[in-house]
C-alpha atoms as a PDB file:
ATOM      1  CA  UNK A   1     110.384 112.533  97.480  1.00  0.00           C
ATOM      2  CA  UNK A   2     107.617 110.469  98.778  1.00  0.00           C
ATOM      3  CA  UNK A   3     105.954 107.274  97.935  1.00  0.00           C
ATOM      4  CA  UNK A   4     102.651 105.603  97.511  1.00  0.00           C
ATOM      5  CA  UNK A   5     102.158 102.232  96.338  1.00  0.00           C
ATOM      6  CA  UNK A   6      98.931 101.489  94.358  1.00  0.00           C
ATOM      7  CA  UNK A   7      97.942  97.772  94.212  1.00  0.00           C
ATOM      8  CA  UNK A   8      94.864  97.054  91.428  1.00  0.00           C
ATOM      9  CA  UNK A   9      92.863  93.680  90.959  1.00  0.00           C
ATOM     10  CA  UNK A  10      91.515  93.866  87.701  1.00  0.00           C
ATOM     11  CA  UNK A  11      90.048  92.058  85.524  1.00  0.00           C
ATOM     12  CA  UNK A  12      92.330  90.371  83.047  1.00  0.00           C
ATOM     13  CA  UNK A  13      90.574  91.472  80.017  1.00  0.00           C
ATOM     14  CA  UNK A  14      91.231  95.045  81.226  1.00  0.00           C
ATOM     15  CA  UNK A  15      94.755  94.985  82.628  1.00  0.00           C
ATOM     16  CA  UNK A  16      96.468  96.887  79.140  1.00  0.00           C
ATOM     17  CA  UNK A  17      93.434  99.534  79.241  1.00  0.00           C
ATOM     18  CA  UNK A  18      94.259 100.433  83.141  1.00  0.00           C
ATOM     19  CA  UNK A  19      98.032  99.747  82.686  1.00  0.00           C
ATOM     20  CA  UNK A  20      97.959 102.131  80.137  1.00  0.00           C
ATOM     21  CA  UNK A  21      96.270 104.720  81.762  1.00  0.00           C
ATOM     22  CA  UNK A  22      97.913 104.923  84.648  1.00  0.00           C
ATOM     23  CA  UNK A  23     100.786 105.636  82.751  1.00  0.00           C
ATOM     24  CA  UNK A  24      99.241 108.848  81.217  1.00  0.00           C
ATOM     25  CA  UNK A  25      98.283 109.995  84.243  1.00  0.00           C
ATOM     26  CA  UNK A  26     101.964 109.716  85.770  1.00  0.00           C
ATOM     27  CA  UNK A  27     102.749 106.694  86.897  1.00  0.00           C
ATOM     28  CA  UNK A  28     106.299 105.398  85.825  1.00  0.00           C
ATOM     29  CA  UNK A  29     105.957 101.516  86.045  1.00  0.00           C
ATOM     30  CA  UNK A  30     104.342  98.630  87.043  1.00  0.00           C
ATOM     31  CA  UNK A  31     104.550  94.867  87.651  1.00  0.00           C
ATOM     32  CA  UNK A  32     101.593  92.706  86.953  1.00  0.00           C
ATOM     33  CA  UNK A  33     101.366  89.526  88.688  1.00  0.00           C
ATOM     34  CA  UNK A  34      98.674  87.444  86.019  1.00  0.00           C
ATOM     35  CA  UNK A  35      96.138  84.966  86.970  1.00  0.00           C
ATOM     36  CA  UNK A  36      95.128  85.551  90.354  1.00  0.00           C
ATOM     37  CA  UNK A  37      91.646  84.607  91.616  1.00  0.00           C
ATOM     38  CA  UNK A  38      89.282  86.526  92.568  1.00  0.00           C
ATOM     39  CA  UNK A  39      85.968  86.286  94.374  1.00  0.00           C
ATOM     40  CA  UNK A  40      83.599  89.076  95.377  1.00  0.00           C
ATOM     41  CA  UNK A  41      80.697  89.167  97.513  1.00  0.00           C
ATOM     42  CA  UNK A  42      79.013  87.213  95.503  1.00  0.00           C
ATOM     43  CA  UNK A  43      80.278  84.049  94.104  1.00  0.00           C
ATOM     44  CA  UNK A  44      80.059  83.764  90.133  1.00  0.00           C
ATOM     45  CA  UNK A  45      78.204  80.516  89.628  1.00  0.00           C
ATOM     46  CA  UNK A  46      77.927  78.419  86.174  1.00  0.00           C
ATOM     47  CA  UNK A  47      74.625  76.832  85.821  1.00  0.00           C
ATOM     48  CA  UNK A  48      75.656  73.496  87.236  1.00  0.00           C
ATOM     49  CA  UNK A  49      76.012  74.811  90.362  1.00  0.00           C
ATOM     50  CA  UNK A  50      79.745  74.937  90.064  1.00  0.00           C
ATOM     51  CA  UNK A  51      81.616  78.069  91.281  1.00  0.00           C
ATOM     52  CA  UNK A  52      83.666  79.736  88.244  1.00  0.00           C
ATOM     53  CA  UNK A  53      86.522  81.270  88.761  1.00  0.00           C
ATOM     54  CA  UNK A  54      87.183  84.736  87.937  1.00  0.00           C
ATOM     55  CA  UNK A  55      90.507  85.820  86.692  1.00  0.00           C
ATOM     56  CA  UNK A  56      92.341  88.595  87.980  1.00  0.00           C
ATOM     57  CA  UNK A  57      95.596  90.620  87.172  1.00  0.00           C
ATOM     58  CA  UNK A  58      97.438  92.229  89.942  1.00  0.00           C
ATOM     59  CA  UNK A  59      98.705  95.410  89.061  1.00  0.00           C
ATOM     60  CA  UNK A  60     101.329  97.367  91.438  1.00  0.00           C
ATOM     61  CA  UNK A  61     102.441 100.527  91.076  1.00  0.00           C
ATOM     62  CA  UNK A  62     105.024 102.797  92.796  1.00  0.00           C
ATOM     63  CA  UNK A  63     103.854 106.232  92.040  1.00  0.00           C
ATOM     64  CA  UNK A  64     104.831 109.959  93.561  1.00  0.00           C
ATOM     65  CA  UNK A  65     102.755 110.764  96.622  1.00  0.00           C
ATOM     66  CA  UNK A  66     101.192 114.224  94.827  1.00  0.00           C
ATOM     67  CA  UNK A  67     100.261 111.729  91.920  1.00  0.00           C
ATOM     68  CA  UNK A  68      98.801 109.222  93.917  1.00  0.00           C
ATOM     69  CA  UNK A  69      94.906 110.337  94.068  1.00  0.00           C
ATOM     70  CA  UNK A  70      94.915 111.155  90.094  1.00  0.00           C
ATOM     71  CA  UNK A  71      96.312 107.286  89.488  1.00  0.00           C
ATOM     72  CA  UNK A  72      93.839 105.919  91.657  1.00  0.00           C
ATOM     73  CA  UNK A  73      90.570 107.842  90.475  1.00  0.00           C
ATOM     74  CA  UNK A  74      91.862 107.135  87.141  1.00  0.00           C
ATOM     75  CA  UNK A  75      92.498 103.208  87.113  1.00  0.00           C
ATOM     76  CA  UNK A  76      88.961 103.087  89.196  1.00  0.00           C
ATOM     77  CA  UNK A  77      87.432 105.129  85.867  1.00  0.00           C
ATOM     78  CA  UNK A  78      89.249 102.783  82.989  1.00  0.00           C
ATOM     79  CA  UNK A  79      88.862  99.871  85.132  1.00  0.00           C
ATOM     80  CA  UNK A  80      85.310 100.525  85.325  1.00  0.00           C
ATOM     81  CA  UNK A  81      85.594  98.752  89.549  1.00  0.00           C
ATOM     82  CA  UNK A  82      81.981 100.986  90.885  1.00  0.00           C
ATOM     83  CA  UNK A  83      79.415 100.011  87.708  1.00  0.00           C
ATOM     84  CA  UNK A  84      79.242  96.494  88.602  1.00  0.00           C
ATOM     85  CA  UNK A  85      80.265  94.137  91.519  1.00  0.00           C
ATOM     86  CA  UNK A  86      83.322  92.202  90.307  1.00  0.00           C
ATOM     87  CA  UNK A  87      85.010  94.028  87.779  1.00  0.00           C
ATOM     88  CA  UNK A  88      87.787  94.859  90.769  1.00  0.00           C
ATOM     89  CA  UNK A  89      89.501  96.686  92.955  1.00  0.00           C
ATOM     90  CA  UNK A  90      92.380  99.314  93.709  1.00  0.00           C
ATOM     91  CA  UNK A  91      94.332 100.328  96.851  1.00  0.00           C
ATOM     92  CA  UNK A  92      96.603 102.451  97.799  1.00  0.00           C
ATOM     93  CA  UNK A  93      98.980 102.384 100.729  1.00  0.00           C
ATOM     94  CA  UNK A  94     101.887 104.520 102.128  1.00  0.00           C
ATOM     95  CA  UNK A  95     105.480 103.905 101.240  1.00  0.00           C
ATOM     96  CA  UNK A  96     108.101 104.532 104.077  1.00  0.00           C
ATOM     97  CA  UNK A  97     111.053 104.272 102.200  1.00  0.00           C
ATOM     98  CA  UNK A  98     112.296 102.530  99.173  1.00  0.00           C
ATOM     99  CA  UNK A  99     115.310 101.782  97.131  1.00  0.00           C
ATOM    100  CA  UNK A 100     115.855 101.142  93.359  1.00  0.00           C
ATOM    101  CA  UNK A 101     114.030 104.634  92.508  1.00  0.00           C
ATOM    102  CA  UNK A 102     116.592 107.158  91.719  1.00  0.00           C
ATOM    103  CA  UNK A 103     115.894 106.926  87.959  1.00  0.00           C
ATOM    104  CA  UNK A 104     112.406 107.699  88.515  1.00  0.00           C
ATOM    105  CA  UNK A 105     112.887 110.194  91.065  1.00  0.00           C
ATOM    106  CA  UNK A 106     114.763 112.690  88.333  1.00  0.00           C
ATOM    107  CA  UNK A 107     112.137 111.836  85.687  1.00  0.00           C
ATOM    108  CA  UNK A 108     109.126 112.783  88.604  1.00  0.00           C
ATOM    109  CA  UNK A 109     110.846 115.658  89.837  1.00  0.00           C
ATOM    110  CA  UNK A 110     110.437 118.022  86.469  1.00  0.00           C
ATOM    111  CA  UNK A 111     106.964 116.272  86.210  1.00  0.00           C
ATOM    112  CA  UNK A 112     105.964 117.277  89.672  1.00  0.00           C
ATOM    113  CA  UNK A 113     107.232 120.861  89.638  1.00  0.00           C
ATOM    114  CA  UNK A 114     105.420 121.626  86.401  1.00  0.00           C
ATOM    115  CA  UNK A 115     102.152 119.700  87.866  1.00  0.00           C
ATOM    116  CA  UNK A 116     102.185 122.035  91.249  1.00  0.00           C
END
């Protein structure tokens, strides 16, 4: 079984909504690493001038290769990232191997087969 590994910025206020759906569209876990900073193309100001800093969760997902697209279109749609500049972004890159999956792999296997 093959890997992908989604990685989403998001805006903190949004992190359970996208969590959450990413779940119903098949992804198995995730770790979110809170309270990063984030900063666009445009810099948020505050009206003294001062730059304000924007709040991000880091999302990360492991998810099965086949499921991979469906995750991504749907954490972009929940997560709202192409209405407006700044509400973030998601990623995905290729896994070439991992460990510490077996569990999932059984669970994704049935899923998979059913899906295809």
């Amino acid at each position: 079984m093959r890997f992908k590994l989604i990685i989403a910025f998001v805006e903190d206020s949004k992190t359970e909504k996208v969590v959450d759906a990413a779940r119903q569209a098949g992804a198995t876990g995730v770790t979110v690493i809170n309270n990063a900073r984030g900063e666009g193309l445009n810099q948020k100001k505050t009206f003294f001038g001062l730059t304000l800093d924007v709040q991000k969760d880091v999302a990360i997902f492991v998810v099965e290769e086949h499921l991979s697209r469906h995750i991504l279109e749907t954490i972009n749609d929940v997560g709202e990232f192409e209405t407006e500049s700044g509400q973030g972004i998601a990623i995905q890159i290729d896994i070439e191997d991992a460990v510490g999956v077996s569990h999932q792999v059984e669970k994704l296997t049935k899923y998979v087969e059913d899906e295809l």
